[in-house]
N, C-alpha and C. Protein backbone atom coordinates (compact mmCIF):
# COMPACT_ATOMS: atom_id res chain seq x y z
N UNK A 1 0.84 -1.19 0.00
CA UNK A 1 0.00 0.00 0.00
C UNK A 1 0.88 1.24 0.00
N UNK A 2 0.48 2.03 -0.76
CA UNK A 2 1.42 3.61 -1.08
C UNK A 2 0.90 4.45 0.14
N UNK A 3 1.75 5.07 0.69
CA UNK A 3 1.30 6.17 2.20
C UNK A 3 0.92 7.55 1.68
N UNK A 4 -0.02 8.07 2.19
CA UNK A 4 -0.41 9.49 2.13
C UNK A 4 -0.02 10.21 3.30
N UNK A 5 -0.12 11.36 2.98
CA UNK A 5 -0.21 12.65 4.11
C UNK A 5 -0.43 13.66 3.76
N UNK A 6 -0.69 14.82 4.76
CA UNK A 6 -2.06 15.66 4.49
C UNK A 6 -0.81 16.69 4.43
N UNK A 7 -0.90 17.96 3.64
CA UNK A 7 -0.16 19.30 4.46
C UNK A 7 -1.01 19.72 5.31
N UNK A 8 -0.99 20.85 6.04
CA UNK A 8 -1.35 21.49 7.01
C UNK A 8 -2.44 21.67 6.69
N UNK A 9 -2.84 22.76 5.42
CA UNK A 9 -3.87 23.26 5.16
C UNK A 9 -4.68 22.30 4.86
N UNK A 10 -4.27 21.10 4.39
CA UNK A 10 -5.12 20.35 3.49
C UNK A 10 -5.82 19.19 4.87
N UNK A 11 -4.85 19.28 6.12
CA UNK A 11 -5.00 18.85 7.55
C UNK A 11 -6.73 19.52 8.08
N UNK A 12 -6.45 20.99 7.69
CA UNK A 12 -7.25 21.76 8.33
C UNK A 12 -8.62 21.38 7.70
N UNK A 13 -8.98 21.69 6.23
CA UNK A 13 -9.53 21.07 5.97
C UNK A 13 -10.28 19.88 6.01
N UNK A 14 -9.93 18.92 6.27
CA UNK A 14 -10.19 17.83 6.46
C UNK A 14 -11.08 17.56 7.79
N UNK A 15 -10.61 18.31 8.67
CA UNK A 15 -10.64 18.12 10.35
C UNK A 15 -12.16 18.91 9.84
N UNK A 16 -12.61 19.79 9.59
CA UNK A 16 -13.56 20.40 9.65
C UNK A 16 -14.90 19.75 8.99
N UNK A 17 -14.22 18.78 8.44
CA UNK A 17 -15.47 17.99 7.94
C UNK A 17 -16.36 17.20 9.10
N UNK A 18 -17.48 16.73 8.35
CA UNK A 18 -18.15 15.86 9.88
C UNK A 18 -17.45 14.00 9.58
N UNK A 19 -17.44 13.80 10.85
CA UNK A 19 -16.85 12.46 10.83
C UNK A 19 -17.37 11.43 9.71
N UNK A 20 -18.68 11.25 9.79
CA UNK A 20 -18.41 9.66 8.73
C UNK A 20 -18.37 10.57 7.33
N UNK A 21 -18.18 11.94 6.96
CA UNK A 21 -17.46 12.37 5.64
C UNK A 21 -15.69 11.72 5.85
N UNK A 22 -15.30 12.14 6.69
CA UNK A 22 -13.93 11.68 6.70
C UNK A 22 -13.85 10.47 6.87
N UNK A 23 -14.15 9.61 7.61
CA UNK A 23 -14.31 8.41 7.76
C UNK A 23 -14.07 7.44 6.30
N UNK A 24 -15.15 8.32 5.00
CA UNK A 24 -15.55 7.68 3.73
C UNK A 24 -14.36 8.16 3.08
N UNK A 25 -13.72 9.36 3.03
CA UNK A 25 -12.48 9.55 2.45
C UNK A 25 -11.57 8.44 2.71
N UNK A 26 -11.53 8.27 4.40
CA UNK A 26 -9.96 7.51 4.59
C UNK A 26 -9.93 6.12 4.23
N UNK A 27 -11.18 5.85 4.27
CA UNK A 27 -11.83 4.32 3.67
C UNK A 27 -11.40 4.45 2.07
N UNK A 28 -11.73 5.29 1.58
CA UNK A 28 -11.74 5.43 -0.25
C UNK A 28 -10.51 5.40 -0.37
N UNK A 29 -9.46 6.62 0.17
CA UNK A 29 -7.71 6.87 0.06
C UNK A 29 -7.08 5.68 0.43
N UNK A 30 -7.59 4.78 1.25
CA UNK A 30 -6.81 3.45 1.06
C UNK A 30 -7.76 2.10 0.53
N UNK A 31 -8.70 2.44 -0.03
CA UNK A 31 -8.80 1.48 -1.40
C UNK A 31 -8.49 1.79 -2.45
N UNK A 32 -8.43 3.13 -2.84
CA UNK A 32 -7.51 3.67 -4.03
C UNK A 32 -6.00 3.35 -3.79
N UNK A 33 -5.47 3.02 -2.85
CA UNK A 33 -4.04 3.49 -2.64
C UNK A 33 -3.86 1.89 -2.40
N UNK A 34 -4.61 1.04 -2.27
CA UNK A 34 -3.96 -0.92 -2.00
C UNK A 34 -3.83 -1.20 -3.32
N UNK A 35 -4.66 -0.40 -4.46
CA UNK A 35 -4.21 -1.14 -5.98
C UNK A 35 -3.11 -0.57 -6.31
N UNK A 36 -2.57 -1.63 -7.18
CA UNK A 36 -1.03 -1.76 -7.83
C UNK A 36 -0.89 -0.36 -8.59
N UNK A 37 -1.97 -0.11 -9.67
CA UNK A 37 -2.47 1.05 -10.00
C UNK A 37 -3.10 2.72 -9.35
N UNK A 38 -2.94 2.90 -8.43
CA UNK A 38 -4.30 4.08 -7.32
C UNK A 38 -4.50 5.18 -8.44
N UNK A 39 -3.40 5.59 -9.90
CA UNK A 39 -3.56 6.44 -10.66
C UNK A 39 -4.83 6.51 -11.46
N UNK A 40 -5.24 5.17 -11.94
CA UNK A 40 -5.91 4.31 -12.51
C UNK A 40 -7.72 5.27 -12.06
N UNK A 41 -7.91 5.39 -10.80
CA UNK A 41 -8.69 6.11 -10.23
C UNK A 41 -8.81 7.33 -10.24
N UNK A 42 -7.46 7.64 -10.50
CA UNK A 42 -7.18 9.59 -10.40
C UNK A 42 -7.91 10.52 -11.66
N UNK A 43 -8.13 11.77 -11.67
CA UNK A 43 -7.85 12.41 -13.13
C UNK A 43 -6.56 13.65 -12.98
N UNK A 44 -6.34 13.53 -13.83
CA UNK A 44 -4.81 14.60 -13.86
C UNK A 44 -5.74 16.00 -14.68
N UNK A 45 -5.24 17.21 -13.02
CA UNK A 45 -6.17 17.85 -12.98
C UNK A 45 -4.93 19.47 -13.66
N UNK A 46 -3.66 19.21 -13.81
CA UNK A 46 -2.32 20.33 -14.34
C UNK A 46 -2.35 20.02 -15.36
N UNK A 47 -2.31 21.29 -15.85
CA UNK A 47 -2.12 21.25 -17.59
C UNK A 47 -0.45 21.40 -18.14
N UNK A 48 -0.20 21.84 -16.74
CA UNK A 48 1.30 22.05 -16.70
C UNK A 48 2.31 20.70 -16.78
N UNK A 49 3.08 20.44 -17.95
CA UNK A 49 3.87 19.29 -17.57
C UNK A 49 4.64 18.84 -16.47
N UNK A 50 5.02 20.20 -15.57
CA UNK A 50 6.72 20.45 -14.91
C UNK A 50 5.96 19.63 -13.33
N UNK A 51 4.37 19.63 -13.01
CA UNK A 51 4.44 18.65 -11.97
C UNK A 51 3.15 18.21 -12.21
N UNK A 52 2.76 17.51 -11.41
CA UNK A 52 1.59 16.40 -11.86
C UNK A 52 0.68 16.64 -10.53
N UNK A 53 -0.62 16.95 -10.84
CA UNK A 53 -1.48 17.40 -9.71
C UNK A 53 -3.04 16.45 -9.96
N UNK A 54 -3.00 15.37 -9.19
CA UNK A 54 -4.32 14.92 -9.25
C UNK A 54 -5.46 14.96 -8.71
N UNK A 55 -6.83 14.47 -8.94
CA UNK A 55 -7.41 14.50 -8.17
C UNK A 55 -8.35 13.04 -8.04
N UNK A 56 -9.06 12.96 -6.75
CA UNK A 56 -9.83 11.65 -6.71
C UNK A 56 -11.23 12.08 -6.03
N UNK A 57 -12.24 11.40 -7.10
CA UNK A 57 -13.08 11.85 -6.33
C UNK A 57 -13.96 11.25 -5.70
N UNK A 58 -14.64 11.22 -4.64
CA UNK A 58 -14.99 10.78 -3.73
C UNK A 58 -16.62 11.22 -3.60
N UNK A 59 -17.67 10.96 -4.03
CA UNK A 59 -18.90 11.71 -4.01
C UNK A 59 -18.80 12.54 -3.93
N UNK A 60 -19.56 13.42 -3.41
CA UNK A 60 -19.55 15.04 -3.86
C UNK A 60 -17.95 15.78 -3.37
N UNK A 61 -17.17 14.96 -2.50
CA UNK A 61 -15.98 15.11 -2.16
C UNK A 61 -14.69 15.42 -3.11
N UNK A 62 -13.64 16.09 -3.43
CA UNK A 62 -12.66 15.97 -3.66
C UNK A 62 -11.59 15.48 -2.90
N UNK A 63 -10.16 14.92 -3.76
CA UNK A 63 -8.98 15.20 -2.60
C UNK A 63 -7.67 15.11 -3.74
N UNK A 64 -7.00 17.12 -4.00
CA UNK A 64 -6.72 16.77 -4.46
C UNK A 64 -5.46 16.71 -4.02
N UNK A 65 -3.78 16.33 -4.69
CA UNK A 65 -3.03 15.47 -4.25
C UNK A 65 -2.08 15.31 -5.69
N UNK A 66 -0.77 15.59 -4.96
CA UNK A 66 0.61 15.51 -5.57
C UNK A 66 1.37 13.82 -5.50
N UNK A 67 1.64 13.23 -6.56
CA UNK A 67 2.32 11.77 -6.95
C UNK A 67 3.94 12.05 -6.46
N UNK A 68 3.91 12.07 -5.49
CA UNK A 68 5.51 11.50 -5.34
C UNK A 68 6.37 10.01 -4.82
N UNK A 69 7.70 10.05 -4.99
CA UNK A 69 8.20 8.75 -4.90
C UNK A 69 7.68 7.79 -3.77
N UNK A 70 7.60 8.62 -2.79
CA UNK A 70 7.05 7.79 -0.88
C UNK A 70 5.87 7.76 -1.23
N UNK A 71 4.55 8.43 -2.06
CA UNK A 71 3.76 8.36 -1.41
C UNK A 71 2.58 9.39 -2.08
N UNK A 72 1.02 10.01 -1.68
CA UNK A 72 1.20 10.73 -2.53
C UNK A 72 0.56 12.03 -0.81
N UNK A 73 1.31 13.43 -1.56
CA UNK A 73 0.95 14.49 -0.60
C UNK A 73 -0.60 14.93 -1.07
N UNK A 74 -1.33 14.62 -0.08
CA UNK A 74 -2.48 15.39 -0.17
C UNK A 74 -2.59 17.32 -0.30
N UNK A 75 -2.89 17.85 -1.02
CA UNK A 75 -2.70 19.16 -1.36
C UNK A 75 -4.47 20.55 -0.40
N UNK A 76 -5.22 19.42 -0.75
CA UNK A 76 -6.58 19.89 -0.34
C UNK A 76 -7.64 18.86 -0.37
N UNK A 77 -8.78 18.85 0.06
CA UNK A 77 -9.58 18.51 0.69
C UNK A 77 -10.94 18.81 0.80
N UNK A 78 -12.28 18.67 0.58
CA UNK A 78 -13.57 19.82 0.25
C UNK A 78 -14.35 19.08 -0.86
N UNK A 79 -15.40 19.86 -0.30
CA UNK A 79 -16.81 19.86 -1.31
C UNK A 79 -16.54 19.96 -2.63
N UNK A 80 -16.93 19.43 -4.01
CA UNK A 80 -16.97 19.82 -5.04
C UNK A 80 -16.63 21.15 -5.71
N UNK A 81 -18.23 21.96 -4.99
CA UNK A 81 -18.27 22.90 -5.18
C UNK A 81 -17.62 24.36 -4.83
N UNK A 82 -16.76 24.21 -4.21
CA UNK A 82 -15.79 24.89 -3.14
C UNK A 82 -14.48 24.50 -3.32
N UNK A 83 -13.95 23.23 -3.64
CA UNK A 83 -12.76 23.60 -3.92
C UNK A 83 -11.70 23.70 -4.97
N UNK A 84 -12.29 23.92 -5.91
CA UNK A 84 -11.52 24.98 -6.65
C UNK A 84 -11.38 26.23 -6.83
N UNK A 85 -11.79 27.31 -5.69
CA UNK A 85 -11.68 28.34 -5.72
C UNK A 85 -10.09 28.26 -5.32
């Protein structure tokens, strides 16, 4: 299984949700994250080549999230409709 972690902001976020919302994330982030594949699930949300910014979505939930070697960094966290401002 590939490890996640939150940054701060994307911490804060998260915390503010109501429990069985988070609950269904951390359940989803590690059934996305036990396949051999977890990209497979993602959509690649940078148009920019120079880094790779995904996202997964989770019912009306987002989470989106940077591919690196350890693992992937969670970037943000939120409603659909809210977070892409």
């Amino acid at each position: 299984m590939i490890n996640y972690d939150f940054t701060r902001y994307a911490e804060k976020e998260f915390l503010k949700l109501s429990p069985p919302i988070q609950k269904r994330i951390i359940n989803k982030l590690e059934f996305f994250l036990s396949h051999s594949n977890p990209l497979a699930f993602a959509t690649n949300i940078n148009t920019a080549a120079t880094q790779a910014t995904y996202r997964f979505r989770i019912g009306d939930y987002r989470v989106i999230f940077d591919w690196e070697e350890t693992g992937i960094l969670i970037l943000r966290v939120g409603h659909r409709r809210e977070i892409y401002r």
